[in-house]
PDB file of N, CA and C in Angstrom:
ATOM      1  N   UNK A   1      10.644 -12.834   0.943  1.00  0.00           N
ATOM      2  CA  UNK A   1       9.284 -12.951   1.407  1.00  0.00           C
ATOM      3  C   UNK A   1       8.823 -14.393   1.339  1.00  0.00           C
ATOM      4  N   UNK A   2       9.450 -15.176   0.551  1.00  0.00           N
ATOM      5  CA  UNK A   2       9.153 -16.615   0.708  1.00  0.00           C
ATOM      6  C   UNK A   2       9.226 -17.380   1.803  1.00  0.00           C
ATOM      7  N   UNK A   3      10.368 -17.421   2.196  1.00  0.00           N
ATOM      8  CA  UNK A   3      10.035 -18.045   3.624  1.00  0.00           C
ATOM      9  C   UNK A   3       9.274 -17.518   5.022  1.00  0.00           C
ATOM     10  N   UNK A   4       8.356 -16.194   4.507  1.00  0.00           N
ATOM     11  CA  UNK A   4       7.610 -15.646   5.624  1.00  0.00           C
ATOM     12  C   UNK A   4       6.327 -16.136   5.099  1.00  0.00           C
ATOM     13  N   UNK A   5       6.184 -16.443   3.577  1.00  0.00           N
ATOM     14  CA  UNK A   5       4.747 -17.116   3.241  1.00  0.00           C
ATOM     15  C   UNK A   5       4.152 -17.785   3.315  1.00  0.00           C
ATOM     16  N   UNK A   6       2.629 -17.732   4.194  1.00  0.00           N
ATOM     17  CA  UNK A   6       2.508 -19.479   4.084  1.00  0.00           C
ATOM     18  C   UNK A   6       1.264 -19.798   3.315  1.00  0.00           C
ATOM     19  N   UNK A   7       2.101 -20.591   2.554  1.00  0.00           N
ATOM     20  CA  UNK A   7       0.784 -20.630   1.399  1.00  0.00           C
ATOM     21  C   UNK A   7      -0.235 -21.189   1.942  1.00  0.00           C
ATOM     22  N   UNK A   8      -0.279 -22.398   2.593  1.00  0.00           N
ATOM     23  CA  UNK A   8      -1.699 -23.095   3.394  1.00  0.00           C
ATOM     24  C   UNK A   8      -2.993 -22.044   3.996  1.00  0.00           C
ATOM     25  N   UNK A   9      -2.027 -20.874   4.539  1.00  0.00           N
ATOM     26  CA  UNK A   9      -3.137 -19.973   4.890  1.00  0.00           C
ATOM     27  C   UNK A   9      -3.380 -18.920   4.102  1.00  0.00           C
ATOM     28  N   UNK A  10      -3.160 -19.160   2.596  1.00  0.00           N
ATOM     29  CA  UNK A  10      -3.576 -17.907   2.296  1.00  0.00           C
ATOM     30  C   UNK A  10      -5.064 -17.190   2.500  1.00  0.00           C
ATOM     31  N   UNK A  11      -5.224 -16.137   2.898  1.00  0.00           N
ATOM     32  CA  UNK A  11      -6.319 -15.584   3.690  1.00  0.00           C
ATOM     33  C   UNK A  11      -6.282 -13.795   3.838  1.00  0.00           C
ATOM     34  N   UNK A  12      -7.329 -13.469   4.180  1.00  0.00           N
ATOM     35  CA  UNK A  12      -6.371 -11.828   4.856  1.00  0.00           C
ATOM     36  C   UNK A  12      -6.001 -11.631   5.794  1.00  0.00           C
ATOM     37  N   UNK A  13      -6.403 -12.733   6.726  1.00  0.00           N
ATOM     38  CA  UNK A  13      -5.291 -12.589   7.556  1.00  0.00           C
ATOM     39  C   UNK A  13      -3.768 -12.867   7.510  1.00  0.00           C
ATOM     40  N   UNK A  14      -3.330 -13.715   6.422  1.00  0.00           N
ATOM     41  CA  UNK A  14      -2.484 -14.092   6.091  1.00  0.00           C
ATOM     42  C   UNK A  14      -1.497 -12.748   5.218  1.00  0.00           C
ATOM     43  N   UNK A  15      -2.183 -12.227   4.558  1.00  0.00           N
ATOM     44  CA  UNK A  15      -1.447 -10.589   4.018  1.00  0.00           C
ATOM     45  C   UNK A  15      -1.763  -9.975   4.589  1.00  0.00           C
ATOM     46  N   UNK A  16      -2.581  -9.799   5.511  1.00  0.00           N
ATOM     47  CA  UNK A  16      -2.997  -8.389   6.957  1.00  0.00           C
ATOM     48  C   UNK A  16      -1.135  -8.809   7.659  1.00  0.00           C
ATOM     49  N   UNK A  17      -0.885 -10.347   7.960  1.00  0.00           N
ATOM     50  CA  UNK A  17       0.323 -10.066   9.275  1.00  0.00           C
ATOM     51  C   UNK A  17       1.347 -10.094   7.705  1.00  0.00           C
ATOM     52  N   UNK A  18       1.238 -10.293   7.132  1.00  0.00           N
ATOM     53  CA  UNK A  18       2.574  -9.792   6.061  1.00  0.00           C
ATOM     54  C   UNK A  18       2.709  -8.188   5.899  1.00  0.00           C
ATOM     55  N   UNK A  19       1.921  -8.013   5.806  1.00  0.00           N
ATOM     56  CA  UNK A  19       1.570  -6.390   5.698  1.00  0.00           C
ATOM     57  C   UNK A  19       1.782  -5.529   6.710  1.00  0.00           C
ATOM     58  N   UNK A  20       2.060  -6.122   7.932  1.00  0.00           N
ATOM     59  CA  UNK A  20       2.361  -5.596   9.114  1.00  0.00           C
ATOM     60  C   UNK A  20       3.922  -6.403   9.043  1.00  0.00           C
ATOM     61  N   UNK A  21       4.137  -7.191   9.267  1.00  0.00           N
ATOM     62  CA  UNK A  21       5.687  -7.361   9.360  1.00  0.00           C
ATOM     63  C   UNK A  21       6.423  -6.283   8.671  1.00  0.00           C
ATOM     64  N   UNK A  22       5.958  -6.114   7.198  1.00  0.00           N
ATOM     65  CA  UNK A  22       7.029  -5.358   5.992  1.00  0.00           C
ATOM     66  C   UNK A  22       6.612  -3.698   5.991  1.00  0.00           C
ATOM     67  N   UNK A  23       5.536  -3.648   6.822  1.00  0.00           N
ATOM     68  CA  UNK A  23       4.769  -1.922   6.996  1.00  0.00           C
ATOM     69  C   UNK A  23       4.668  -1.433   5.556  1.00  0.00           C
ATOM     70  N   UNK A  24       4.242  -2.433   4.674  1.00  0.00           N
ATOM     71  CA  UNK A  24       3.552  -1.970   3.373  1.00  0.00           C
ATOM     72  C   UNK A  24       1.939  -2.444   3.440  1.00  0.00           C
ATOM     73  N   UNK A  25       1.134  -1.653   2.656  1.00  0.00           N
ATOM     74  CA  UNK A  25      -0.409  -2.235   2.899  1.00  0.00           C
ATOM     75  C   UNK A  25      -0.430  -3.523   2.360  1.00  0.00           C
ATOM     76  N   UNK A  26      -0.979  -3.963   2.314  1.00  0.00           N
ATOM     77  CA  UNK A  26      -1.984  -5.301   1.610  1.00  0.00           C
ATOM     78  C   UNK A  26      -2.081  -5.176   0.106  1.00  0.00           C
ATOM     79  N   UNK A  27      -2.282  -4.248  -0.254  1.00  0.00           N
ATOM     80  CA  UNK A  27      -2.517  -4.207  -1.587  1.00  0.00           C
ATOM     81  C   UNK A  27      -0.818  -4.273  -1.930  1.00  0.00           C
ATOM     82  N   UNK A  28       0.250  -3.855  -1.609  1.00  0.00           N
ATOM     83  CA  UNK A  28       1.295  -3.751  -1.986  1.00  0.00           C
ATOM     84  C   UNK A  28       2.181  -5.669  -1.995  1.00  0.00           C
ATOM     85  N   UNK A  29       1.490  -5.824  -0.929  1.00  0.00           N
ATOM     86  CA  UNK A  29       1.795  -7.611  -0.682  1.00  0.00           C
ATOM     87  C   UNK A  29       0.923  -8.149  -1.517  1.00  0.00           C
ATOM     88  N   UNK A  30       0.223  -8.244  -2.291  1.00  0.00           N
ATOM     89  CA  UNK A  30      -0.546  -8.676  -2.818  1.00  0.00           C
ATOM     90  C   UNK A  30      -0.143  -8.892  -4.017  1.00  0.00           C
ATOM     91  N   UNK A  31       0.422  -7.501  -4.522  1.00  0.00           N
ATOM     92  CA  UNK A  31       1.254  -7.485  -5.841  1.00  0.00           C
ATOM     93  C   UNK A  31       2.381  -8.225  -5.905  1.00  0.00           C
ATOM     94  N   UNK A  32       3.505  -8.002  -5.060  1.00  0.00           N
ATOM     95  CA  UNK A  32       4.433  -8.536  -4.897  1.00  0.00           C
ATOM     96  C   UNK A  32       3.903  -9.934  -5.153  1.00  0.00           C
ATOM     97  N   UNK A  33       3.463 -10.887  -4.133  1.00  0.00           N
ATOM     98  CA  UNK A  33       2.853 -12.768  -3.948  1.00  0.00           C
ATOM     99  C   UNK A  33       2.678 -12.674  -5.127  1.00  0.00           C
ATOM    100  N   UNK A  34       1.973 -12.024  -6.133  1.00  0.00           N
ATOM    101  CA  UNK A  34       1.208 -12.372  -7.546  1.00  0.00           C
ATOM    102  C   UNK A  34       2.932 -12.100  -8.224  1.00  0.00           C
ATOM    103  N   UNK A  35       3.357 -11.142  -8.310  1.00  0.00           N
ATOM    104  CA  UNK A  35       4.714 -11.164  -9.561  1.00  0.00           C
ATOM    105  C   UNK A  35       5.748 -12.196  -9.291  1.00  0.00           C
ATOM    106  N   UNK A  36       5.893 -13.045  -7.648  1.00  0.00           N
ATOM    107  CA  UNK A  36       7.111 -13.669  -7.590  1.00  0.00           C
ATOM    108  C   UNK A  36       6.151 -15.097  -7.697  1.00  0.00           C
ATOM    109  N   UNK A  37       5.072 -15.329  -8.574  1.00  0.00           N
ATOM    110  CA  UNK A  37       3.706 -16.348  -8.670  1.00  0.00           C
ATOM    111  C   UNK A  37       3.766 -17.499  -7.224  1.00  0.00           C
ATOM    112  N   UNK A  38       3.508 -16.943  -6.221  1.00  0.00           N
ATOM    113  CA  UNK A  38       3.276 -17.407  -4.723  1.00  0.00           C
ATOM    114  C   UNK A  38       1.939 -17.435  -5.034  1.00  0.00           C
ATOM    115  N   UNK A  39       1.107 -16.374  -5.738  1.00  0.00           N
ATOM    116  CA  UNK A  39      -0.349 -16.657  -5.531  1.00  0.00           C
ATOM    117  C   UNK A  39      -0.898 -16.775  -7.337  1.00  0.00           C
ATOM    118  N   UNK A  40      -1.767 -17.210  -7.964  1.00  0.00           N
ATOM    119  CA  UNK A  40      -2.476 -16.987  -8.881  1.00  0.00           C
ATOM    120  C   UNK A  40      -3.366 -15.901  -9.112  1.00  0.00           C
ATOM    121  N   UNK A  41      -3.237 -15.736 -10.504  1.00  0.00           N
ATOM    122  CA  UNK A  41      -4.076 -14.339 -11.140  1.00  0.00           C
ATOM    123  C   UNK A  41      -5.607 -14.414 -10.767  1.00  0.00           C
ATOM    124  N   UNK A  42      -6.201 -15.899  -9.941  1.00  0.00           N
ATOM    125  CA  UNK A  42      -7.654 -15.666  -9.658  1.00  0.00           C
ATOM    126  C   UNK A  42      -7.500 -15.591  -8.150  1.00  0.00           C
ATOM    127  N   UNK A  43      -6.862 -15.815  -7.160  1.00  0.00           N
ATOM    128  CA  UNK A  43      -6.502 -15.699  -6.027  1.00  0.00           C
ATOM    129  C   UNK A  43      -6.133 -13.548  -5.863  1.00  0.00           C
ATOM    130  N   UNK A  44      -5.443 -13.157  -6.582  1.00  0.00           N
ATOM    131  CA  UNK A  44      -4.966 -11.844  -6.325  1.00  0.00           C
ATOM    132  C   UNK A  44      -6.187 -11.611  -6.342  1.00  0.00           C
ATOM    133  N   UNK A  45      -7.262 -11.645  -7.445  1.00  0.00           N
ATOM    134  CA  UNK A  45      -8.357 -10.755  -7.813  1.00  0.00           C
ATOM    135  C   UNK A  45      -9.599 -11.133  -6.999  1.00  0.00           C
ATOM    136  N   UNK A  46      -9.310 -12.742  -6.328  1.00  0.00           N
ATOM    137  CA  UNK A  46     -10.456 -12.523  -4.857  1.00  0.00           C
ATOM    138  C   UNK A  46     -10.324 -11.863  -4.148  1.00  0.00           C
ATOM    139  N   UNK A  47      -8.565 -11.808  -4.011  1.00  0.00           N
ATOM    140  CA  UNK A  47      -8.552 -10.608  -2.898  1.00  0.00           C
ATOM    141  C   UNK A  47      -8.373  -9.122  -2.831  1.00  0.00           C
ATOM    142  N   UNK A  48      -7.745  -8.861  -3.766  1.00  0.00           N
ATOM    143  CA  UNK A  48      -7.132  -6.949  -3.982  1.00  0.00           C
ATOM    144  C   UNK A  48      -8.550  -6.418  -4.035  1.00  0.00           C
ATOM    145  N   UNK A  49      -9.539  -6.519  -3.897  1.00  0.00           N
ATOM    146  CA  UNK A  49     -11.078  -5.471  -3.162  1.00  0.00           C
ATOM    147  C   UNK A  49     -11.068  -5.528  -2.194  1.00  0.00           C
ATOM    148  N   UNK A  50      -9.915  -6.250  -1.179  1.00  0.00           N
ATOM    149  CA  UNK A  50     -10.329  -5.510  -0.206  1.00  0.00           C
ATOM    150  C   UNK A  50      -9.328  -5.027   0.902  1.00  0.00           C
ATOM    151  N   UNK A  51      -8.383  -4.670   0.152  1.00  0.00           N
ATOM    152  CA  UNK A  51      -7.225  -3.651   0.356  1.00  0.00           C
ATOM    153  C   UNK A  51      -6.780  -2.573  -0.698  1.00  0.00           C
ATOM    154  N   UNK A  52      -6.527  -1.591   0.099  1.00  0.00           N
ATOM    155  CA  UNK A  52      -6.055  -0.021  -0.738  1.00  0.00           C
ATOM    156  C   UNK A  52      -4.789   0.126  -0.891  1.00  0.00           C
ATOM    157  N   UNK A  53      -4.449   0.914  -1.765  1.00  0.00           N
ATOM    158  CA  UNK A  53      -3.048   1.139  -2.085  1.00  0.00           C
ATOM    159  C   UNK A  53      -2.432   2.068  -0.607  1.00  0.00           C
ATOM    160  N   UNK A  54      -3.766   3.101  -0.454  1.00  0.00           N
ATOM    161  CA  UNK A  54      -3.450   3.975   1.027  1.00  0.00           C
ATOM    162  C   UNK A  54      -4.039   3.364   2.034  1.00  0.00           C
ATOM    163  N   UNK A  55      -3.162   2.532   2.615  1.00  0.00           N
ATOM    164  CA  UNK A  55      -3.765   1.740   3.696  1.00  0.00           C
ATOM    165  C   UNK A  55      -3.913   2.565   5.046  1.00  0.00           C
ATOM    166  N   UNK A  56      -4.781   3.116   5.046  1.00  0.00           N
ATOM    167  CA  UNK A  56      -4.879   4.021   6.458  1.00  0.00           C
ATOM    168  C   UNK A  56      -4.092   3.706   7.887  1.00  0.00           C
ATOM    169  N   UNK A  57      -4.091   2.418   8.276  1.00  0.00           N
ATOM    170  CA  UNK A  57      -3.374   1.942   9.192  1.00  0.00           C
ATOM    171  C   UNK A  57      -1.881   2.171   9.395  1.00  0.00           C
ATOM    172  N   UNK A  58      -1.497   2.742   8.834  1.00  0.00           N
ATOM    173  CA  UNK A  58       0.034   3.010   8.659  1.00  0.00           C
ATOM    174  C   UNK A  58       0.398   4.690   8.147  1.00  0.00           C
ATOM    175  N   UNK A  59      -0.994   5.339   9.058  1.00  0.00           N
ATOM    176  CA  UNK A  59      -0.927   6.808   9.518  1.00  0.00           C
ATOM    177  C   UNK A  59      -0.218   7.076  10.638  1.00  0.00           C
ATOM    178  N   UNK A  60       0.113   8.764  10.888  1.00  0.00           N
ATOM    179  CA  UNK A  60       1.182   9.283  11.592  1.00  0.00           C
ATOM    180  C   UNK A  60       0.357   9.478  13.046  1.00  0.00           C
ATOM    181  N   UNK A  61      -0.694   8.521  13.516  1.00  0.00           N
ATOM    182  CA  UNK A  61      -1.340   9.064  14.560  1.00  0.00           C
ATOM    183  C   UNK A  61      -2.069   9.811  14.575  1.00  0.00           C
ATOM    184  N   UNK A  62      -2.162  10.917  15.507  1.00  0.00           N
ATOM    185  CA  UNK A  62      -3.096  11.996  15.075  1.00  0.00           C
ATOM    186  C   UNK A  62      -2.558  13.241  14.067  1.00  0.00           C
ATOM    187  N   UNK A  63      -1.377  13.165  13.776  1.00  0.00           N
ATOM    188  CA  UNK A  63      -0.908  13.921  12.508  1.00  0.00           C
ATOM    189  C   UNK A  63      -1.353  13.386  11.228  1.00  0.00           C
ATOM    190  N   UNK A  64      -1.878  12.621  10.613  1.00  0.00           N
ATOM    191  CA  UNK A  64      -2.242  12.021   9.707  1.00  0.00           C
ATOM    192  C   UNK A  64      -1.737  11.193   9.305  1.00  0.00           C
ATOM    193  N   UNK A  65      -1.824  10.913   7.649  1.00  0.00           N
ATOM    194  CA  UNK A  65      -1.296   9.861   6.961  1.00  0.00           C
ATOM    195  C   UNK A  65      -0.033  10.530   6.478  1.00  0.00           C
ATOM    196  N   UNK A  66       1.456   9.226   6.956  1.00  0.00           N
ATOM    197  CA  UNK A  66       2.538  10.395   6.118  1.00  0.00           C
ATOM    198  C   UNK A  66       2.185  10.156   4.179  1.00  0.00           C
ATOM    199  N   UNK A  67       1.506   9.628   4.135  1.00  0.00           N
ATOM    200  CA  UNK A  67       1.541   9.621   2.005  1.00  0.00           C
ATOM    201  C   UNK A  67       0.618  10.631   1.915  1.00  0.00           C
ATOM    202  N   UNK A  68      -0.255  10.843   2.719  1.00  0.00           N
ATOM    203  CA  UNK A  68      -0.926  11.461   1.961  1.00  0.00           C
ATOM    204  C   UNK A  68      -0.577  13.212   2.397  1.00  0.00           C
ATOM    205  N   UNK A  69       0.019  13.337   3.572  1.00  0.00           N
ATOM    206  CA  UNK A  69       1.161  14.640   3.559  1.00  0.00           C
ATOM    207  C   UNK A  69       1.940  15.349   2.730  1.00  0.00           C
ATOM    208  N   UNK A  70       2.209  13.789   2.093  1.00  0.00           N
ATOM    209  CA  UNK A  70       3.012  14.446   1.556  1.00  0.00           C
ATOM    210  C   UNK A  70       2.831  14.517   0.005  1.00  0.00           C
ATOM    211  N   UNK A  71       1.956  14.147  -0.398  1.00  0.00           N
ATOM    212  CA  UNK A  71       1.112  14.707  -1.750  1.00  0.00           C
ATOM    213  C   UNK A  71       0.238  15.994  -1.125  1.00  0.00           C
ATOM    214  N   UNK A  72      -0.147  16.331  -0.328  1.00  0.00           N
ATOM    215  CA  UNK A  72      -0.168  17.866  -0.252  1.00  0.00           C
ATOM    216  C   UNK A  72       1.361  18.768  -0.171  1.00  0.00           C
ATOM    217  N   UNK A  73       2.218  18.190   1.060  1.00  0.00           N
ATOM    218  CA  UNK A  73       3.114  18.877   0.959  1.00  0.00           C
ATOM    219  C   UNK A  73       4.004  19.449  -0.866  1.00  0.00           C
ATOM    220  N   UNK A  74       3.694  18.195  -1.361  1.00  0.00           N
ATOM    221  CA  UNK A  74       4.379  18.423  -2.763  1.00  0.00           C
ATOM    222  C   UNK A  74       3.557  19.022  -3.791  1.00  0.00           C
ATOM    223  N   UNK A  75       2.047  19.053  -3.599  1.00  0.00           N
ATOM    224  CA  UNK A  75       1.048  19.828  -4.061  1.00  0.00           C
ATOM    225  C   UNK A  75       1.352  20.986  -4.210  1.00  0.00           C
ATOM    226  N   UNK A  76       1.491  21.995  -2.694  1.00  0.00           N
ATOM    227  CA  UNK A  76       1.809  23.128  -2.408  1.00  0.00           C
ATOM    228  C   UNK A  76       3.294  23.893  -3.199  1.00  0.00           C
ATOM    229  N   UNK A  77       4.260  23.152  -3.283  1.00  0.00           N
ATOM    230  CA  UNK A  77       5.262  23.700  -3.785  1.00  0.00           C
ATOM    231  C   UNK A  77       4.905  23.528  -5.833  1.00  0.00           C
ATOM    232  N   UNK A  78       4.299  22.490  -6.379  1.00  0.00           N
ATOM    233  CA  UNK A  78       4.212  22.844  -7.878  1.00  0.00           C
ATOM    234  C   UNK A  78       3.156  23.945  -8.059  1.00  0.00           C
ATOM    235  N   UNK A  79       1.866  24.280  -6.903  1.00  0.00           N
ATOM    236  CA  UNK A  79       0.948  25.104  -7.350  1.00  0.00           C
ATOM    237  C   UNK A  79       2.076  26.484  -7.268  1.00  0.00           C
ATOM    238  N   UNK A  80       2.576  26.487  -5.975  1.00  0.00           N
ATOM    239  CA  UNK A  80       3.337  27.539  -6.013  1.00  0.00           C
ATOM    240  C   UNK A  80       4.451  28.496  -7.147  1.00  0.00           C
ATOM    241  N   UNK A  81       5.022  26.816  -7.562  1.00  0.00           N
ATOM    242  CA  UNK A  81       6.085  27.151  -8.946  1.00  0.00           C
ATOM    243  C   UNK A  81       5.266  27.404 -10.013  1.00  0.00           C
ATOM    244  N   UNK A  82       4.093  26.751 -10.527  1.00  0.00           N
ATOM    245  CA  UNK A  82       3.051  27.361 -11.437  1.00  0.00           C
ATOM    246  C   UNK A  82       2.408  28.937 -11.660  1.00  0.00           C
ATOM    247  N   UNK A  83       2.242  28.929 -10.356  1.00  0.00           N
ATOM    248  CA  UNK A  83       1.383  30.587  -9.959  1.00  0.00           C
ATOM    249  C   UNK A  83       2.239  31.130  -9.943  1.00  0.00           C
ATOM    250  N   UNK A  84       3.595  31.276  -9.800  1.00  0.00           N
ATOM    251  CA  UNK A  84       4.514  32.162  -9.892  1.00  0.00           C
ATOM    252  C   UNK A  84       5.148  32.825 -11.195  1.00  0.00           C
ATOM    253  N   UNK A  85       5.127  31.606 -12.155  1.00  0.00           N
ATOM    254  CA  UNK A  85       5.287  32.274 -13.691  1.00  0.00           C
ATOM    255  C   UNK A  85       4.311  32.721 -14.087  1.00  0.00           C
ATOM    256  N   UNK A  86       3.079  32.764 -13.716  1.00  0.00           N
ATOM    257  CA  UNK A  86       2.092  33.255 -13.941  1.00  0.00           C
ATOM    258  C   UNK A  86       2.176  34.733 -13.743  1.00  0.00           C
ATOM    259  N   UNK A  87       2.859  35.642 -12.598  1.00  0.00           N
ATOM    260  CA  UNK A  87       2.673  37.043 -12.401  1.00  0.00           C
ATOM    261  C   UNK A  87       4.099  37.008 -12.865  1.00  0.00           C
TER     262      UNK A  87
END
């Protein structure tokens, strides 16, 4: 990710097109720049308010979001294994 960084612009637009190159949100680039120290601990925290961990933009269209599918999909099968020792 270093040589896709450019530090001069750090900005959101600058982790908006990182975030689109790597199809992880912003908040996920954000972390990363801060642990490999590309950015500083007061730089992350100007910016991580104003990106989500579930970055909506990187939904299935009009099928939804695949993360958040699939925390229902996986919802459905532990309620299921739960309620079942139950009877």
């Amino acid at each position: 990710m270093g040589d896709e960084f450019n530090r001069d612009e750090l900005s959101l637009r600058e982790v908006n097109r990182l975030s689109n190159k790597f199809r992880v949100s912003g908040y996920v680039i954000l972390i990363r720049l801060k642990n490999l120290n590309y950015i500083t601990q007061d730089e992350y925290v100007d910016l991580v308010p104003n990106f989500s961990f579930y970055d909506a933009s990187f939904g299935g269209g009009d099928r939804g979001n695949a993360y958040y599918n699939q925390i229902v999909r996986k919802g459905k099968v532990i309620s299921k294994s739960c309620f079942s020792k139950l009877l």
